[in-house]
Protein backbone atom coordinates (compact mmCIF):
# COMPACT_ATOMS: atom_id res chain seq x y z
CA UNK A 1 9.12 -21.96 -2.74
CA UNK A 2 6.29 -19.55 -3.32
CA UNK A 3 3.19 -21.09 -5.21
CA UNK A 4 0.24 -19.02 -6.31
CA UNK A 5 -2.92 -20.52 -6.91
CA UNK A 6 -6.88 -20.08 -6.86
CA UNK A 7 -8.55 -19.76 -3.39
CA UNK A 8 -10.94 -22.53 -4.25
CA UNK A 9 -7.89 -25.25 -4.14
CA UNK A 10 -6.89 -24.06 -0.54
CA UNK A 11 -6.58 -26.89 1.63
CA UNK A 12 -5.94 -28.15 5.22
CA UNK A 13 -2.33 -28.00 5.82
CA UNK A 14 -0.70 -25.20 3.43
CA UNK A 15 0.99 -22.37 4.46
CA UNK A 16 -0.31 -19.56 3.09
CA UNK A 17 0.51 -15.50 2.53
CA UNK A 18 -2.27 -13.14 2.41
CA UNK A 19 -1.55 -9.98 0.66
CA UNK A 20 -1.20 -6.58 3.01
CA UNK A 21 -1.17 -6.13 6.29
CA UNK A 22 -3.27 -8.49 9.32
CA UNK A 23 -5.25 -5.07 9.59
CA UNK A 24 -6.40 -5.67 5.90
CA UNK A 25 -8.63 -8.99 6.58
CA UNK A 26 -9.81 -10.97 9.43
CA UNK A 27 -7.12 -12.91 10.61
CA UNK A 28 -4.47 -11.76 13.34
CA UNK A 29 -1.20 -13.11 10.99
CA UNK A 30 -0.84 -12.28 7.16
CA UNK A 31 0.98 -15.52 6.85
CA UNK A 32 0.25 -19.04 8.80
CA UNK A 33 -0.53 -22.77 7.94
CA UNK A 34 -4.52 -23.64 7.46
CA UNK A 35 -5.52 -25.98 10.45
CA UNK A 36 -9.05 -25.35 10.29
CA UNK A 37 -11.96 -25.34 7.18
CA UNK A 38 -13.37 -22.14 8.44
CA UNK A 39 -10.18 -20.97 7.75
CA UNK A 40 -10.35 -21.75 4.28
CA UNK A 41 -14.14 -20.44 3.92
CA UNK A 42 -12.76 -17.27 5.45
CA UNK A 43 -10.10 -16.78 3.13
CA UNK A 44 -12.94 -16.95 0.25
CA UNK A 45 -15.48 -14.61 1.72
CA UNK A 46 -12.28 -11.80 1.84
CA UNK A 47 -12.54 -11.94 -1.88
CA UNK A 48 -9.07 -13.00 -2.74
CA UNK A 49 -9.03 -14.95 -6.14
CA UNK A 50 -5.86 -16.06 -6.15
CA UNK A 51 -3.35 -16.54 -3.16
CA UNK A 52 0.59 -17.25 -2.52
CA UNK A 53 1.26 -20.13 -0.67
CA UNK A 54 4.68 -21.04 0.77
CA UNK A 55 5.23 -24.89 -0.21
CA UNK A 56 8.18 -24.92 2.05
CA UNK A 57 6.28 -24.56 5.03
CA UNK A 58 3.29 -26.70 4.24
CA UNK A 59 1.97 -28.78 1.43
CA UNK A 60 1.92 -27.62 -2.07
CA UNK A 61 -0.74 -27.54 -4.64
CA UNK A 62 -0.29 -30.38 -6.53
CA UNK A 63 -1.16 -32.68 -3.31
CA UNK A 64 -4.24 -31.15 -3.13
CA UNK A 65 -6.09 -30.86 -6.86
CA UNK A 66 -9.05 -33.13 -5.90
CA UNK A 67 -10.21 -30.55 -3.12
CA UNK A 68 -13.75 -30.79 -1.62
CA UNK A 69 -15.07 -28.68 1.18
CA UNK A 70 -17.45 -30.54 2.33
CA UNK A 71 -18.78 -31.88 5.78
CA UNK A 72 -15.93 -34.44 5.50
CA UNK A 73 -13.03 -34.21 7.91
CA UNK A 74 -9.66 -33.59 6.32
CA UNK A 75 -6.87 -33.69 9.05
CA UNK A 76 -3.44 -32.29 8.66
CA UNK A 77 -0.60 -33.96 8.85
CA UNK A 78 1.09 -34.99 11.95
CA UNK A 79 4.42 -33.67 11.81
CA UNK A 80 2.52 -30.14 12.79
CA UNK A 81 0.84 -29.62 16.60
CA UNK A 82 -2.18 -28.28 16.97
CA UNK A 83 -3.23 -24.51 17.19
CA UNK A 84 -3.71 -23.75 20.57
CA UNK A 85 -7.68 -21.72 21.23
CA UNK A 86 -5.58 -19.22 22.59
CA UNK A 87 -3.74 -17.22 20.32
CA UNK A 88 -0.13 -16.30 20.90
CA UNK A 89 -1.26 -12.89 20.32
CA UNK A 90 -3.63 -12.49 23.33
CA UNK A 91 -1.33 -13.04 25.64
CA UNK A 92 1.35 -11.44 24.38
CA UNK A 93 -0.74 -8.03 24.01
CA UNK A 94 -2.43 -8.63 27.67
CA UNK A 95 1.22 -8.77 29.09
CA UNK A 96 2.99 -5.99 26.90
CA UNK A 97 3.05 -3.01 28.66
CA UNK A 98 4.63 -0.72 25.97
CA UNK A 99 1.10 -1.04 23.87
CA UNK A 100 -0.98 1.77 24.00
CA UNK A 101 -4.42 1.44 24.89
CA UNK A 102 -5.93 1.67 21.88
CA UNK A 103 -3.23 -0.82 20.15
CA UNK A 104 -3.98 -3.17 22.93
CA UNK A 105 -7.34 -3.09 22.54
CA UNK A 106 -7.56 -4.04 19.16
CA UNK A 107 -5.46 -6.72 19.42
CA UNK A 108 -7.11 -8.00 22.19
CA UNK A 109 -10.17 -8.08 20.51
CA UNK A 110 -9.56 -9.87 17.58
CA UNK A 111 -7.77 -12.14 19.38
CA UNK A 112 -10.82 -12.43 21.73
CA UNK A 113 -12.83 -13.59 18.24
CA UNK A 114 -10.23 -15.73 17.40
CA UNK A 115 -10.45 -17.40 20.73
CA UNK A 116 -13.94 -18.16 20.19
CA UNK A 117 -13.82 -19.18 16.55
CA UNK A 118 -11.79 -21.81 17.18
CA UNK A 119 -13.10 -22.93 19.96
CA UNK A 120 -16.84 -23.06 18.55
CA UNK A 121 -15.26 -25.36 15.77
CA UNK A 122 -13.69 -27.59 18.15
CA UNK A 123 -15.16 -27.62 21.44
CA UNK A 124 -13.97 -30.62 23.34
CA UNK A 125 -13.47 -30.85 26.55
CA UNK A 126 -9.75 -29.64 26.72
CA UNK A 127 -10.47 -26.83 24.33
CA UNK A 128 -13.01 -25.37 27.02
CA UNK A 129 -11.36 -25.05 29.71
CA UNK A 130 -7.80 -23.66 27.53
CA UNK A 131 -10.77 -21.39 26.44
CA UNK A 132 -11.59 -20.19 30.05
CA UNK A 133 -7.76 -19.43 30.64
CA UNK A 134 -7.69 -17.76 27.96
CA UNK A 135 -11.07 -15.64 28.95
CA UNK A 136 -9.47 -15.31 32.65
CA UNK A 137 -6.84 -12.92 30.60
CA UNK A 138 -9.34 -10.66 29.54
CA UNK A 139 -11.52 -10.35 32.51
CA UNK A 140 -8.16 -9.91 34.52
CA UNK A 141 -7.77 -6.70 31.77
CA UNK A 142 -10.71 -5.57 31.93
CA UNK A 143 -10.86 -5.27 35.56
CA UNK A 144 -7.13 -4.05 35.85
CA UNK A 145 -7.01 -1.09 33.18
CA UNK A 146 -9.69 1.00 32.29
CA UNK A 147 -8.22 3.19 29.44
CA UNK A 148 -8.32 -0.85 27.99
CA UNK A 149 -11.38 -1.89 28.84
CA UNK A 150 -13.26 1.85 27.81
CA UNK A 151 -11.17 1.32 24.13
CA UNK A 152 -12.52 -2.55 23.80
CA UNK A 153 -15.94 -1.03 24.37
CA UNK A 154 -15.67 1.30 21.18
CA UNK A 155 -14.29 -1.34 18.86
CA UNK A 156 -16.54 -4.27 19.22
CA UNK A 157 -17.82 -5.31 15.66
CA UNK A 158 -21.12 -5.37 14.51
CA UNK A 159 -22.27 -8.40 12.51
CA UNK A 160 -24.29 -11.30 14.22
CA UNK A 161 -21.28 -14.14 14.62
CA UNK A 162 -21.89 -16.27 17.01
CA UNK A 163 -18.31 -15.65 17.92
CA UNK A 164 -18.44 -11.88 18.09
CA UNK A 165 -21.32 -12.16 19.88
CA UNK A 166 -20.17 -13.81 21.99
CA UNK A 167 -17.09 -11.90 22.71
CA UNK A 168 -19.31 -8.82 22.63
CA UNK A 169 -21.58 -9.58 25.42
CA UNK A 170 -18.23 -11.20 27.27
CA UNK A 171 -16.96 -7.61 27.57
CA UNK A 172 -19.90 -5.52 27.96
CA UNK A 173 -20.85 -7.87 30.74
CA UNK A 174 -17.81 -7.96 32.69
CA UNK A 175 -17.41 -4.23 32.43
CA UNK A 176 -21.31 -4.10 33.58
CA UNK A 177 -20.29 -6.50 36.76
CA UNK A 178 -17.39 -4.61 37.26
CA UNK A 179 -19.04 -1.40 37.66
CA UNK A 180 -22.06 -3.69 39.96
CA UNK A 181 -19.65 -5.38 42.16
CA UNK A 182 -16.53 -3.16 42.62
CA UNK A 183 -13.72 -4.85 44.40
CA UNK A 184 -15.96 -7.34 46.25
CA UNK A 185 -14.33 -10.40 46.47
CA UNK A 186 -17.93 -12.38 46.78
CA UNK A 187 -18.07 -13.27 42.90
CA UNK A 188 -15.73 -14.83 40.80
CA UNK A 189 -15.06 -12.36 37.83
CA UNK A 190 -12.56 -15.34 36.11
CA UNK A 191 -15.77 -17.70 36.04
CA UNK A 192 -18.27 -14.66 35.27
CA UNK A 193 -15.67 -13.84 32.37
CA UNK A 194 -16.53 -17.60 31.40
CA UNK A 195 -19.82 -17.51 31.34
CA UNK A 196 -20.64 -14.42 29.70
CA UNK A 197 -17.65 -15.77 26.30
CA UNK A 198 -19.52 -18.99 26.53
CA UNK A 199 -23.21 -18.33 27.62
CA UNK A 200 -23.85 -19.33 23.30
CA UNK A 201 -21.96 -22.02 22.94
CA UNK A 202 -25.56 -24.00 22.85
CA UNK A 203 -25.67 -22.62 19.23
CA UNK A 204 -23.48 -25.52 17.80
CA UNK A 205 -26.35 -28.00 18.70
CA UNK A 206 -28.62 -25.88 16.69
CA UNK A 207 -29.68 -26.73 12.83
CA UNK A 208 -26.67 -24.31 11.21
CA UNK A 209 -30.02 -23.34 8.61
CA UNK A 210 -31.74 -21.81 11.23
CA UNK A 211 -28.26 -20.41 12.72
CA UNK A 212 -27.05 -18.19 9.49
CA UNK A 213 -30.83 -17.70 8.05
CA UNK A 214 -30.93 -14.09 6.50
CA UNK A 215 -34.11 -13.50 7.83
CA UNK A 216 -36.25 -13.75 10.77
CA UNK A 217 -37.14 -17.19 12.07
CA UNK A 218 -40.68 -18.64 12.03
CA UNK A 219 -42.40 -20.03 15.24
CA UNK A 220 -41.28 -23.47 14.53
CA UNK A 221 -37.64 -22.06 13.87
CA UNK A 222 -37.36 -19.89 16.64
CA UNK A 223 -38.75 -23.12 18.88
CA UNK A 224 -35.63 -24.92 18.33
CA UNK A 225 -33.62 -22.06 18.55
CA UNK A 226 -34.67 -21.90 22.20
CA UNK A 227 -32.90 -25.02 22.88
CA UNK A 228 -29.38 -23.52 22.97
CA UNK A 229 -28.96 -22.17 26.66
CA UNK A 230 -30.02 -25.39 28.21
CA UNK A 231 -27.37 -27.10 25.31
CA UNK A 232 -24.45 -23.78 26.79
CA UNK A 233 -25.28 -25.94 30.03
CA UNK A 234 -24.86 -29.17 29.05
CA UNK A 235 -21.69 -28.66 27.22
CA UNK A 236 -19.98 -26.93 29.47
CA UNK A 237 -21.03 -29.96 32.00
CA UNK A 238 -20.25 -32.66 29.87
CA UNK A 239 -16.65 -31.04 29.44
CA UNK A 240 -16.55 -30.87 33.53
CA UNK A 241 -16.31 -26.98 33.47
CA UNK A 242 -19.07 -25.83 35.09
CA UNK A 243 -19.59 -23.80 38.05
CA UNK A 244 -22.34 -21.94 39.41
CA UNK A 245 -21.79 -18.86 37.23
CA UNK A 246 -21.25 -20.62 33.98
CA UNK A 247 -24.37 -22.36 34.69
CA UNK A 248 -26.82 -19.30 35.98
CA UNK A 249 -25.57 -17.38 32.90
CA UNK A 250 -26.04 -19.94 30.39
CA UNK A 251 -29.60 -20.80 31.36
CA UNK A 252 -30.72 -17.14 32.22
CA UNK A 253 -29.49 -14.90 29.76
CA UNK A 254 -32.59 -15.03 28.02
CA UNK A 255 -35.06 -14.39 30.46
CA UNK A 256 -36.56 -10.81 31.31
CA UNK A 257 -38.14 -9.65 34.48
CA UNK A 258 -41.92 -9.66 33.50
CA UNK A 259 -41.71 -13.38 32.96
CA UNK A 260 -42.20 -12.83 29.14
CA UNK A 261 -38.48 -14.92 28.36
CA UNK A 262 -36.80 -18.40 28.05
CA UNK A 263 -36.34 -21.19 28.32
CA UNK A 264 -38.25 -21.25 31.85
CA UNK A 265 -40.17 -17.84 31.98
CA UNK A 266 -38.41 -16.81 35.14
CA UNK A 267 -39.78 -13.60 36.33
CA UNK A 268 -38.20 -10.72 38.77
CA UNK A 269 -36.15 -11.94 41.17
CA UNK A 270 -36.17 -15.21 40.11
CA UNK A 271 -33.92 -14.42 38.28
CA UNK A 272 -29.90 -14.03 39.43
CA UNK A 273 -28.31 -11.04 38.84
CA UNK A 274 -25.88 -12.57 36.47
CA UNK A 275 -28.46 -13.44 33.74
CA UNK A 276 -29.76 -10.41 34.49
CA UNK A 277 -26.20 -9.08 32.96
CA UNK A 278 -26.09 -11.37 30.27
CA UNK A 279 -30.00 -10.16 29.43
CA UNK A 280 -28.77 -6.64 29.22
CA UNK A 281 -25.86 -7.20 27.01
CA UNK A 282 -27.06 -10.03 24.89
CA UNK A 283 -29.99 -7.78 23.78
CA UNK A 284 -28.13 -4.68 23.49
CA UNK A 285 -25.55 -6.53 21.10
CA UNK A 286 -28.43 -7.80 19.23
CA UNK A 287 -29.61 -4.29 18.33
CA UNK A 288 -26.21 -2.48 17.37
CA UNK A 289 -25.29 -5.82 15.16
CA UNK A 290 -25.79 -5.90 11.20
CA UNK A 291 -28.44 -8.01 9.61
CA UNK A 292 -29.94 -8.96 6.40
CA UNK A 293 -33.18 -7.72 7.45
CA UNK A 294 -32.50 -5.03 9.48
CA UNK A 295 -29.56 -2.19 9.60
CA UNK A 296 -27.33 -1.84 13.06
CA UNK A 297 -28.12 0.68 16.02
CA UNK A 298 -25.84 2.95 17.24
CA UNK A 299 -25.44 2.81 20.40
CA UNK A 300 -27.70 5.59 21.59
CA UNK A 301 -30.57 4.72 19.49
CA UNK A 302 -29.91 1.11 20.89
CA UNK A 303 -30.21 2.22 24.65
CA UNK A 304 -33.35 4.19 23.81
CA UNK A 305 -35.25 1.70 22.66
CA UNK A 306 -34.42 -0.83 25.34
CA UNK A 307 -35.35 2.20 27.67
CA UNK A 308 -38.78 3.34 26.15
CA UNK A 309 -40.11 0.03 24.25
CA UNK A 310 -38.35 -2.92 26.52
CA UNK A 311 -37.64 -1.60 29.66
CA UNK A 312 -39.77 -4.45 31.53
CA UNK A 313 -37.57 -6.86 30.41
CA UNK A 314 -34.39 -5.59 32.39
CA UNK A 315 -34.18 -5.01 35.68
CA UNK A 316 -34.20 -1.34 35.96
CA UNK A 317 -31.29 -0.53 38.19
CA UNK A 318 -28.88 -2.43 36.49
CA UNK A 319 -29.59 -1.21 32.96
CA UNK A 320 -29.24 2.73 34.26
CA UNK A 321 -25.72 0.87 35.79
CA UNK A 322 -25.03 -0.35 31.93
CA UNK A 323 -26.24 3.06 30.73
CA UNK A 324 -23.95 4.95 31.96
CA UNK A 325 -20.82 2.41 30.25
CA UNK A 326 -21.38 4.78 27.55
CA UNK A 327 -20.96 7.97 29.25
């Protein structure tokens, strides 16, 4: 039975159809059940009033007229298993062969930002390392087909998510260590992959205020901002997933080469050449992404001014190596 009602009643646990094709909003199916509140919150911000949900499939309205979204958990109910982090759809596009490029690519992506959504609502231990499975699928994709890999580097978004950034910097760095380390089989691109999705994860741990401000952060704000790649670390350790990489990348992808970053002011070759990546591509994500106080790069004015007003921050060689990504 089909039941239409206002956005603001949506709840945990109904099944719900969202008008036009997955292409038309954020979400990779126009019809599933809600699992998750950002679900919900996401199904707001699209701007849909009023939505059909299928009360045969999940729970219908009149269960649900006292809703609250609050910080209070609402679980669904157990008769239904839980969403995997990975969606279906990732592996299903990684593994189709009759996609084209392009199609393959976008699915991917969004996928990709799926991944990481759910995971940075959920990240136990479990959901970590089904994360870095996941992730292994992409790096293998990456590295494998390059008509891919050059299409996810046209179509990554540009506002400041923590999830698309993080899925942003995940590509651009493994295409950047792809194009550093060839075919060498002295790094391990599955837990490089890893690191780079996950170097942010930190950012749950920070005050969500200081997170989603629309401005730029005071002092004091951006202070406790700097706490979140020694927090990437200690999640990933207290979930027993991590290695070397994960743990280089997480603490260094904030540092520069004149000494001038954080969280421990490493300078030149103090630093590894994997945060030296994840410096490259976190920054250069930074500057092509939408904010309220600032519009997005394009990619060329992006690279110019990390060339002529930050170029002591990177090491040089491996930014002309991310450089010429774009060519």
């Amino acid at each position: 039975m089909i039941q239409k009602i206002k956005t603001k009643n949506l709840r945990i646990g109904m099944h719900v159809i969202l008008p036009g094709a997955w292409v038309d909003h954020s979400f990779l199916r126009s019809r599933f059940t809600i699992r998750y509140k950002d679900e919900i919150k996401r199904i707001i911000e699209s701007g849909f009033d009023d939505i059909s949900i299928d009360t045969s499939l999940g729970i219908p309205f009149t269960e649900a007229e006292e809703v609250s979204h609050g910080k209070e958990d609402i679980k669904p109910p157990e008769k239904w298993e839980t969403k995997n982090v990975v969606p279906d759809e990732l592996l299903e596009a990684v593994n189709d062969k009759n996609l084209t490029s392009e199609k393959k690519a976008s699915i991917v992506y969004s996928s990709s930002v799926e991944l990481m959504r759910r995971l940075l609502d959920d990240p136990k231990a479990e959901n970590i390392k089904e994360a870095k499975g996941g992730i292994a699928e992409v790096v293998n994709l990456v590295v494998s087909d390059q008509a891919t890999a050059k299409n996810l580097l046209r179509i990554t978004a540009h506002d400041f998510y923590t999830y698309t950034h993080s899925v942003n910097v995940g590509v651009l760095s493994i295409l950047l260590c792809k194009s550093l380390f060839g075919s060498s089989d002295k790094h391990d691109m599955h837990e490089l992959g890893a690191g780079f999705f996950l170097h942010d994860m930190g950012k749950i741990r920070v005050d969500p205020a200081i997170i989603n401000k629309p401005g730029r952060l005071t002092d004091e704000e951006m202070k406790r901002m700097r706490i979140h790649p020694y927090q990437s670390y200690k999640i990933m350790k207290e979930a027993n997933a991590l290695t070397d990489e994960c743990a280089i990348i997480a603490m260094q992808h904030h540092e520069r080469e004149d000494g001038t970053g954080y969280p421990m002011r490493l300078k030149g070759d103090e630093i590894h050449t994997y945060g030296r990546v994840g410096c490259i591509a976190d920054v250069y994500d930074a500057l092509t992404a939408e904010r309220s106080y600032k519009a997005k790069l394009n990619p060329f004015d992006a690279l110019k001014i990390m060339k002529e007003n930050m170029i002591n921050h990177f090491h040089k060689e491996i930014f002309d190596k991310f450089v010429l990504l774009f060519t």
